[in-house]
Protein backbone atom coordinates (compact mmCIF):
# COMPACT_ATOMS: atom_id res chain seq x y z
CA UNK A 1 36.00 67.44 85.63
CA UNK A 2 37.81 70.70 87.02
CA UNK A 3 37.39 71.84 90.80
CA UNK A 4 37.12 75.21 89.53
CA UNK A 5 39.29 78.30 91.51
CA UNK A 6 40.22 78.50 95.12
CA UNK A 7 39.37 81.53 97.22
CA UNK A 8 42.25 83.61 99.43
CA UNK A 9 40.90 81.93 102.54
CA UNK A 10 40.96 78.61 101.16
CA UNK A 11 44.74 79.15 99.68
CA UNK A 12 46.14 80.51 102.71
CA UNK A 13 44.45 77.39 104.75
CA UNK A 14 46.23 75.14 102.15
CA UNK A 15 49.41 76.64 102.25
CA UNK A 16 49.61 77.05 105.69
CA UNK A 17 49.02 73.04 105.62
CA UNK A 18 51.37 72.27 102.94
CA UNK A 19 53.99 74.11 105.04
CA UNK A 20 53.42 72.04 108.11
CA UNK A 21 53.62 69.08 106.06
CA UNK A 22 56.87 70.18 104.51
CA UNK A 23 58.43 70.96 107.62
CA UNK A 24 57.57 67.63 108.70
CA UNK A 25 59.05 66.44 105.93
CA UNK A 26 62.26 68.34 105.48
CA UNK A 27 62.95 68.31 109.45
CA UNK A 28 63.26 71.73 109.90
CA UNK A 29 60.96 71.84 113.07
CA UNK A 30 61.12 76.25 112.70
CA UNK A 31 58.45 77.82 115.10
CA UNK A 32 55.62 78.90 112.61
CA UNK A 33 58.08 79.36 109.97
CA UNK A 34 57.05 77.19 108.27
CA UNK A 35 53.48 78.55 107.97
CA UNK A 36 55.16 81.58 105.86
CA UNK A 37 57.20 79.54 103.97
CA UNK A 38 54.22 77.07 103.29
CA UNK A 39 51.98 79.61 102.13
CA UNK A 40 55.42 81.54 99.92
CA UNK A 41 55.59 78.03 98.27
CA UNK A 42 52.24 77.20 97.26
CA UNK A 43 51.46 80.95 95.48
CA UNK A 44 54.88 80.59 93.90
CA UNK A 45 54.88 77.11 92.29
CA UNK A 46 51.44 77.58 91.83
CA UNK A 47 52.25 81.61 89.77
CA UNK A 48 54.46 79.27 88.31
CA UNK A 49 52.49 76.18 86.91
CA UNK A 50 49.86 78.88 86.17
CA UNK A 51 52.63 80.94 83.84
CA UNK A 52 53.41 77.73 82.00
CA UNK A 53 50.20 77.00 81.27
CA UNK A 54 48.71 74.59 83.72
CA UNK A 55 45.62 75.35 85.15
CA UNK A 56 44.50 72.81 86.95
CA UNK A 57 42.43 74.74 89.87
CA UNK A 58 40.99 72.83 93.19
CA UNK A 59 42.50 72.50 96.66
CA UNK A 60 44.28 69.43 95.76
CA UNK A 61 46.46 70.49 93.43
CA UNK A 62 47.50 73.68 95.04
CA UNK A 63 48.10 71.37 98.10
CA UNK A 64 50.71 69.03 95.88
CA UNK A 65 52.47 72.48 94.63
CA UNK A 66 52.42 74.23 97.88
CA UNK A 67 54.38 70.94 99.24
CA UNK A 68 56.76 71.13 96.80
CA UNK A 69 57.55 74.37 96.98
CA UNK A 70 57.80 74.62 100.41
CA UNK A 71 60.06 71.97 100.22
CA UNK A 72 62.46 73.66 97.54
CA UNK A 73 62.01 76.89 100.01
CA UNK A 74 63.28 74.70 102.62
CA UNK A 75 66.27 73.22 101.29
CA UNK A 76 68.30 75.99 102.18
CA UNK A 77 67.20 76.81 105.44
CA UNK A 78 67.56 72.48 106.12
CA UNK A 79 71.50 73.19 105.11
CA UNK A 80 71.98 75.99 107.37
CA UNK A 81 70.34 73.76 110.09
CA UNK A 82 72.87 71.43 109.23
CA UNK A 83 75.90 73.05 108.70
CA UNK A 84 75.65 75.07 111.97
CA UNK A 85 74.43 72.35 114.14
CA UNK A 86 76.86 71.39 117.13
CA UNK A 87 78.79 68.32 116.81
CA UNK A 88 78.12 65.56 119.41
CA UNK A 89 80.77 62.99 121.06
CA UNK A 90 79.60 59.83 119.91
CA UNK A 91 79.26 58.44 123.82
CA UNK A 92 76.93 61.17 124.21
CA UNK A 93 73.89 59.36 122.39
């Protein structure tokens, strides 16, 4: 039982959702960066799974991928978040 293919709205709505959820996830918190970085992540894990050989198809699926790439997208703009963040006096909870 396949879902069949997903149309360009329907990815972008996806991927726009799998990026908030990755933010979310990754605490990040950019301004609608992550919307870009949501949608970047689903069409490339997804170009990806679909180059390997899976082809799945459906909303679902491209949701899971699109949240995991997003995430791997993420990781290095979580570090520089990090790394650059001012450090706080410990009475200054």
């Amino acid at each position: 039982m396949t879902e069949g293919e997903i149309g360009w709205l329907t990815a972008i709505i996806v991927g726009f959702f799998a990026g908030w959820m990755a933010d979310h996830f990754m605490h990040t918190h950019l301004p609608f960066g992550w919307a870009v970085i949501g949608m970047s992540g689903a069409f490339i894990l997804n170009a990806i799974a679909e180059r390997a050989g899976y082809h799945w198809g459906g909303w679902v699926t491209f949701l899971l991928l699109g949240f995991f790439g997003a995430c791997l997208l993420l990781i290095p703009v979580r570090i520089y978040i990090v790394r650059t963040r001012v450090p706080r006096q410990p009475d200054d909870w």
